[in-house]
Every structure is written in structure tokens, then in C-alpha cells.
PDB file of N, CA and C in Angstrom:
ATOM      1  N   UNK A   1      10.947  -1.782  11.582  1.00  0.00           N
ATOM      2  CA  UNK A   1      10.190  -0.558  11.404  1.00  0.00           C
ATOM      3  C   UNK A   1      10.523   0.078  10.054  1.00  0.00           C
ATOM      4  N   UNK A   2      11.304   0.023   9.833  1.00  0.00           N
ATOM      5  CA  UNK A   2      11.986   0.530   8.310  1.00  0.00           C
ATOM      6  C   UNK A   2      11.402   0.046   7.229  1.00  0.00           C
ATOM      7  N   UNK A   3      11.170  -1.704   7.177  1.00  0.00           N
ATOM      8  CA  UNK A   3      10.719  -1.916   6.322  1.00  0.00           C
ATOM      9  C   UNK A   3       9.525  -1.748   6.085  1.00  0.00           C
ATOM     10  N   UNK A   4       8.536  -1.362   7.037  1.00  0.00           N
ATOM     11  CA  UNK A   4       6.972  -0.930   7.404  1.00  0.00           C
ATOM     12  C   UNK A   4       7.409   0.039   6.620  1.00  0.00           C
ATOM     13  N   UNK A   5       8.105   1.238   6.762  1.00  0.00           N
ATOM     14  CA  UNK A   5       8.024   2.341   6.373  1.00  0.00           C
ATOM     15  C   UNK A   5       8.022   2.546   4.464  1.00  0.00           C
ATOM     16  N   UNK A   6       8.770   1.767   4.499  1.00  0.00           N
ATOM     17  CA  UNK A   6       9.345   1.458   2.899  1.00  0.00           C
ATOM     18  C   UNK A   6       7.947   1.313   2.491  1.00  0.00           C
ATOM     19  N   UNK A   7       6.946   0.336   3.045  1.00  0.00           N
ATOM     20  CA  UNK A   7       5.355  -0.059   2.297  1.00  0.00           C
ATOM     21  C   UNK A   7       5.012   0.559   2.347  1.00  0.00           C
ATOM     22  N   UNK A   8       4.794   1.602   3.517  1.00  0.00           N
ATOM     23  CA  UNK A   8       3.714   2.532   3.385  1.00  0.00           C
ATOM     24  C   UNK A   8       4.085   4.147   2.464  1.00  0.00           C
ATOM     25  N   UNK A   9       5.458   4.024   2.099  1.00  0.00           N
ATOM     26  CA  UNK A   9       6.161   5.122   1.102  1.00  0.00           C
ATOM     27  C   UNK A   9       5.539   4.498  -0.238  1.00  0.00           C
ATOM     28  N   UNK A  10       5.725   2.942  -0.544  1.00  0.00           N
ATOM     29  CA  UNK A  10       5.921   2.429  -2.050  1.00  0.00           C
ATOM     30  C   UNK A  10       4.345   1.698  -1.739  1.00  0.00           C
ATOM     31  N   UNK A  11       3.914   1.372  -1.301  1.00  0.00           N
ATOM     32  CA  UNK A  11       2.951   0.329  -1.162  1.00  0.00           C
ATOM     33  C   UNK A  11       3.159  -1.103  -1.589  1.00  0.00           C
ATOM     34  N   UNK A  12       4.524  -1.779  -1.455  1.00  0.00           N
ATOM     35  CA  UNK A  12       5.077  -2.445  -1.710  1.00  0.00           C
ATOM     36  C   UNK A  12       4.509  -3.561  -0.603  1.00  0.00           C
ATOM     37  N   UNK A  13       3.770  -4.422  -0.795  1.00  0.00           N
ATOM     38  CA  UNK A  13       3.596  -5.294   0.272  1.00  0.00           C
ATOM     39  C   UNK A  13       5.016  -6.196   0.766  1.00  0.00           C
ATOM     40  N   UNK A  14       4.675  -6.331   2.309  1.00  0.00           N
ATOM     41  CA  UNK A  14       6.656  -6.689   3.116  1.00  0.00           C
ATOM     42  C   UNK A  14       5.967  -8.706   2.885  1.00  0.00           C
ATOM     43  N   UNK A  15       4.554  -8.637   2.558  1.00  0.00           N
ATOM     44  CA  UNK A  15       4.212 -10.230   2.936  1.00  0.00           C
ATOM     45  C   UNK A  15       3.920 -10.455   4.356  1.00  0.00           C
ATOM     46  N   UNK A  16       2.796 -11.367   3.906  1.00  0.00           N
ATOM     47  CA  UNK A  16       1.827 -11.803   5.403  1.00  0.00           C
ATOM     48  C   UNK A  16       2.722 -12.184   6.391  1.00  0.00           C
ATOM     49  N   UNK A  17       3.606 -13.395   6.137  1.00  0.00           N
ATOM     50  CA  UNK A  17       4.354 -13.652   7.490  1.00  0.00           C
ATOM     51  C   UNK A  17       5.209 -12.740   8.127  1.00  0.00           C
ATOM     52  N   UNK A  18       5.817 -11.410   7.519  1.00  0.00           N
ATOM     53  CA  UNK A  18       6.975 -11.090   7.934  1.00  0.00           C
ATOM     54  C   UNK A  18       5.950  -9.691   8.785  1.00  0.00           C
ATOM     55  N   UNK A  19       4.628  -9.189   8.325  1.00  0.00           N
ATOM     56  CA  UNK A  19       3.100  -8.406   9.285  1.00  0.00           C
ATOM     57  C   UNK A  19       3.022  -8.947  10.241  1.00  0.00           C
ATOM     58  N   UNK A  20       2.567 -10.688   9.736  1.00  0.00           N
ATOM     59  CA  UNK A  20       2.172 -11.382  11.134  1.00  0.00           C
ATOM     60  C   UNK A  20       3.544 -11.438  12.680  1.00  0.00           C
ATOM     61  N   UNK A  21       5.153 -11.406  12.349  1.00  0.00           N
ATOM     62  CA  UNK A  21       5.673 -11.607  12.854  1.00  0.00           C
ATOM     63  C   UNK A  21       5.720  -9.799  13.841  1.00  0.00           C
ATOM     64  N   UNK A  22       5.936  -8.950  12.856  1.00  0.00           N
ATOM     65  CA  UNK A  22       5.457  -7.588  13.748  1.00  0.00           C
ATOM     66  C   UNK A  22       4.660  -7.665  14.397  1.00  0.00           C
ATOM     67  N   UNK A  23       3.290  -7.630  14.094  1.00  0.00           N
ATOM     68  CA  UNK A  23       2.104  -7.865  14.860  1.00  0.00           C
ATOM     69  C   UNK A  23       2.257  -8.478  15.866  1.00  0.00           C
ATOM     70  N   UNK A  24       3.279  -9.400  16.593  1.00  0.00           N
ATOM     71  CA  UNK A  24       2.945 -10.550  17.429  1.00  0.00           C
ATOM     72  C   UNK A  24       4.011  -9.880  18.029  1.00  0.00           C
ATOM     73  N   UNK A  25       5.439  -9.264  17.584  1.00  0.00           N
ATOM     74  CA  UNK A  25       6.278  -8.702  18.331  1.00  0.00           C
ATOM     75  C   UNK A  25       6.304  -7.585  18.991  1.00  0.00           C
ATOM     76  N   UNK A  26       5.315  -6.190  18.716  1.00  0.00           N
ATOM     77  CA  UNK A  26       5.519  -5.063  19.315  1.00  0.00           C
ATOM     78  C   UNK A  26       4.030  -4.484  19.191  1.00  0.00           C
ATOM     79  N   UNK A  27       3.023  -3.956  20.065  1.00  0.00           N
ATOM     80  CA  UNK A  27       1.992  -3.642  19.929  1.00  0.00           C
ATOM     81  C   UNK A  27       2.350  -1.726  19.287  1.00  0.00           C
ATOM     82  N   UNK A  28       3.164  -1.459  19.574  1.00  0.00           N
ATOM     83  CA  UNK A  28       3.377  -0.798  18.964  1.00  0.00           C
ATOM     84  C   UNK A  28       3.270  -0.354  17.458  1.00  0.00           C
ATOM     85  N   UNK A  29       3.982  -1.663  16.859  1.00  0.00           N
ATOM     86  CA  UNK A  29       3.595  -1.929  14.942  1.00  0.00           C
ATOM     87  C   UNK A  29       2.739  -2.328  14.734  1.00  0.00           C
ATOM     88  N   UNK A  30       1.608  -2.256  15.801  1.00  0.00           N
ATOM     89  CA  UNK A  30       0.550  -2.672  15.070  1.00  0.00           C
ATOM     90  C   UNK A  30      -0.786  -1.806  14.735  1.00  0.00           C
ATOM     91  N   UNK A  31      -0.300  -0.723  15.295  1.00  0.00           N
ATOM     92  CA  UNK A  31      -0.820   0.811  15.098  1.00  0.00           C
ATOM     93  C   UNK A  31      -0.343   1.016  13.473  1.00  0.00           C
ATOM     94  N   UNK A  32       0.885   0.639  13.454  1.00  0.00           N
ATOM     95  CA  UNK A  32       1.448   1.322  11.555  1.00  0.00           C
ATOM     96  C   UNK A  32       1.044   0.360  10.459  1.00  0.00           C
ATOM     97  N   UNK A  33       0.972  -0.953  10.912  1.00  0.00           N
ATOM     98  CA  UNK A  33       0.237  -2.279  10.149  1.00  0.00           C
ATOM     99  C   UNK A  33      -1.258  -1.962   9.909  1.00  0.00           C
ATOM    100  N   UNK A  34      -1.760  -1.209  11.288  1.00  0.00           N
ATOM    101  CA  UNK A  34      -3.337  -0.919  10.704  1.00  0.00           C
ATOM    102  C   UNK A  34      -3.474  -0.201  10.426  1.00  0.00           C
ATOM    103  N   UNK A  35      -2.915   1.019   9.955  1.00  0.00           N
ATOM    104  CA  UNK A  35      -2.722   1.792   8.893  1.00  0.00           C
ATOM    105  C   UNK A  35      -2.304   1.510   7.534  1.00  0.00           C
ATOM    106  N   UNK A  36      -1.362   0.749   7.681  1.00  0.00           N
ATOM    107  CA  UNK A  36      -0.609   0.390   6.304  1.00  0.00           C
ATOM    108  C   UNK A  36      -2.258  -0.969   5.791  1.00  0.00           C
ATOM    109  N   UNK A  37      -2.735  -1.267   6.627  1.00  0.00           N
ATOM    110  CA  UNK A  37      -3.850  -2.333   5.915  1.00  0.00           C
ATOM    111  C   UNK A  37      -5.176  -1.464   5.373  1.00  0.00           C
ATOM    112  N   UNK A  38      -5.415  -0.137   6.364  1.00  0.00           N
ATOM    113  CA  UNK A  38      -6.306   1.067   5.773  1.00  0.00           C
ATOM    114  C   UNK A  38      -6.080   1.345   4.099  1.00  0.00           C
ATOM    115  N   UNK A  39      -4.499   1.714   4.119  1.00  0.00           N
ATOM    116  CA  UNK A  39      -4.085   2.784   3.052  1.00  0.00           C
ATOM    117  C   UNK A  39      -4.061   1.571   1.881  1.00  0.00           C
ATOM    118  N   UNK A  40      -4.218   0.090   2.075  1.00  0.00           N
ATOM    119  CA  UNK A  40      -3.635  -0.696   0.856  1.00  0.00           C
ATOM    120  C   UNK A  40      -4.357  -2.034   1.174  1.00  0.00           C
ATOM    121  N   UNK A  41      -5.975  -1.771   0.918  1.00  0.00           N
ATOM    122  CA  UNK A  41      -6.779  -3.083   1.165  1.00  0.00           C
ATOM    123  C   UNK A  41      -6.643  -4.162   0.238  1.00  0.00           C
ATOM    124  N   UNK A  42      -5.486  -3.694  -0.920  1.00  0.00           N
ATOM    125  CA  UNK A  42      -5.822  -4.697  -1.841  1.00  0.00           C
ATOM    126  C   UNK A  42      -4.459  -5.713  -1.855  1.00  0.00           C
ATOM    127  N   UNK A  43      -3.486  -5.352  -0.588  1.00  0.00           N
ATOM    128  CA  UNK A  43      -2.939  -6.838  -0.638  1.00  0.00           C
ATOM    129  C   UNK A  43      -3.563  -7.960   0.392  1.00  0.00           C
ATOM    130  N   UNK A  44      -5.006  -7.881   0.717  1.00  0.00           N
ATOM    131  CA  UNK A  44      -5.803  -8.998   1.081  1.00  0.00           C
ATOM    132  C   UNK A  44      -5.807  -9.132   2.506  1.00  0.00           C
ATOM    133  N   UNK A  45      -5.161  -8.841   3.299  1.00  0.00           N
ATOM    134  CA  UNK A  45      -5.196  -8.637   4.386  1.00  0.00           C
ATOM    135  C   UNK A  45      -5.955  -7.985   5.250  1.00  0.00           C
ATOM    136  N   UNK A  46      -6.393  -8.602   6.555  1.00  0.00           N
ATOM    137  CA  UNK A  46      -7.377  -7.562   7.317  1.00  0.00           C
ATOM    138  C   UNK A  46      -7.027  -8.557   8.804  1.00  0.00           C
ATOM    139  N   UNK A  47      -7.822  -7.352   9.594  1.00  0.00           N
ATOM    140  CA  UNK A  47      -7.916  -7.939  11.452  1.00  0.00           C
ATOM    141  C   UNK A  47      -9.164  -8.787  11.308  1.00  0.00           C
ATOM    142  N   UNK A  48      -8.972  -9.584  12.434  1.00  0.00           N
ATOM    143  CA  UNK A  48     -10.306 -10.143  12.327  1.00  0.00           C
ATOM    144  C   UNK A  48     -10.002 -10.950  14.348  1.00  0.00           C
ATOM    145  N   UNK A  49     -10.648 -10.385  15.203  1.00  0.00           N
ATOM    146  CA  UNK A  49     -10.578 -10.585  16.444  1.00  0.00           C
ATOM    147  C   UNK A  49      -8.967 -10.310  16.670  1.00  0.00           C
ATOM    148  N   UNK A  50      -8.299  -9.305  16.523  1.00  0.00           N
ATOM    149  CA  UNK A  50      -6.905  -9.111  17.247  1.00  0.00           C
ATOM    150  C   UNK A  50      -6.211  -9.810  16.675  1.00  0.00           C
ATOM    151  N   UNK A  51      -6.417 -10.719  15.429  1.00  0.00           N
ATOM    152  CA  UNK A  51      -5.343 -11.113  14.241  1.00  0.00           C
ATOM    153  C   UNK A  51      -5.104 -11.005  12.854  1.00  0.00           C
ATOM    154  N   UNK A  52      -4.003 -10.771  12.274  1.00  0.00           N
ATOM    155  CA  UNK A  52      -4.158 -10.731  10.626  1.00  0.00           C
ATOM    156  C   UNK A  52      -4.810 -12.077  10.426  1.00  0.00           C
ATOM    157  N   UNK A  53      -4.982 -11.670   9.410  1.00  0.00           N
ATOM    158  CA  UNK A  53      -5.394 -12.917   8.041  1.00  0.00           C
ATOM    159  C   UNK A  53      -5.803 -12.355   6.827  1.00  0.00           C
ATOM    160  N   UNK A  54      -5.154 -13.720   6.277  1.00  0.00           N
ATOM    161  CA  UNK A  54      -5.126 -13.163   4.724  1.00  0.00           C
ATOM    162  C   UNK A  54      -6.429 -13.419   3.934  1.00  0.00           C
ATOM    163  N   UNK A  55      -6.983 -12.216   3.490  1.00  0.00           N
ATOM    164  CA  UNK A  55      -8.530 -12.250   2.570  1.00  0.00           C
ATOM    165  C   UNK A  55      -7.974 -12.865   1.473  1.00  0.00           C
ATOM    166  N   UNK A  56      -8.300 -13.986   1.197  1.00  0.00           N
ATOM    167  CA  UNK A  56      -8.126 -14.317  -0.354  1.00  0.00           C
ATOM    168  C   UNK A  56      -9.255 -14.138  -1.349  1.00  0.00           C
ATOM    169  N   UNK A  57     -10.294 -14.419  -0.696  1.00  0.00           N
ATOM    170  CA  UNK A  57     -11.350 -13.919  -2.071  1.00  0.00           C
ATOM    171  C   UNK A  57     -11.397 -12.416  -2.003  1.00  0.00           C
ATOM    172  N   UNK A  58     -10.901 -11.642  -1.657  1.00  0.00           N
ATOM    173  CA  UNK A  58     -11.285  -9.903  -1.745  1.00  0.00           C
ATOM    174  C   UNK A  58     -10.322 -10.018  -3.212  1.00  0.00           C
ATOM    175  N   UNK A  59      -8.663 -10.602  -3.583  1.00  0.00           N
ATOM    176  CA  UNK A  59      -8.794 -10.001  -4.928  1.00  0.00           C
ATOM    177  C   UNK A  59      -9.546 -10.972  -5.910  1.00  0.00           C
ATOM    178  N   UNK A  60     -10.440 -11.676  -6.019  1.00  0.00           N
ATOM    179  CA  UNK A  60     -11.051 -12.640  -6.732  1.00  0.00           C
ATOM    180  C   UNK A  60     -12.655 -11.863  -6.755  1.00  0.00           C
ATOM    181  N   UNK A  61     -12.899 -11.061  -5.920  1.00  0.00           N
ATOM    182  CA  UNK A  61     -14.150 -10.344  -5.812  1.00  0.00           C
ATOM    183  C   UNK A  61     -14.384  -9.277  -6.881  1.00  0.00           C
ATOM    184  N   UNK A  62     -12.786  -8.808  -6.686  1.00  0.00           N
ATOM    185  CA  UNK A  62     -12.887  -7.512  -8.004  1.00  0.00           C
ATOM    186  C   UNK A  62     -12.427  -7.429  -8.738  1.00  0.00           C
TER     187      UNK A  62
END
């Protein structure tokens, strides 16, 4: 949770696997992950049916 917190202070992305491993561990973090993916669309990431995945053409789009 701390380190969630740290991203959403710095916008420091924590990296897809270490989201995906929250996400899968506590439904809880996944309320602050979809926030933290609101506030910072541009480290590529989004839900897509109840899972991350990583957008790779969104930074190639702009």
C-alpha cells in the first residue's frame, strides 16, 4: 500500500507486474490502482473486463 501511495504522491509508475500482483491480491487496491490509472493514463495501462493490461500503442498515439 505504501508503495501505491508513493505513485499516486510522485506519479512515479511502481510497473505493470508489481499493479498486476496488487490487483490479484486485495480487491481492496484495486479501488487505489483505479484511481492511480484515472490520475496517470500515460503509463499505458487500463482495465479491460476486470484486468490490467498494458496499452502500448496509447504512448505511440501521442
Amino acid at each position: 500500500m505504501q508503495k501505491l501511495k508513493v505513485a499516486a504522491n510522485s506519479g512515479q509508475n511502481s510497473g505493470f507486474e508489481f499493479l498486476q500482483e496488487c490487483w490479484s491480491d486485495d480487491p481492496a487496491l484495486q479501488i487505489v490502482i483505479k484511481k492511480l490509472l484515472v490520475k496517470f493514463p500515460q503509463w499505458g495501462i487500463a482495465i479491460v473486463d476486470g484486468e490490467l493490461i498494458e496499452w502500448e500503442g496509447y504512448s505511440k498515439a501521442i
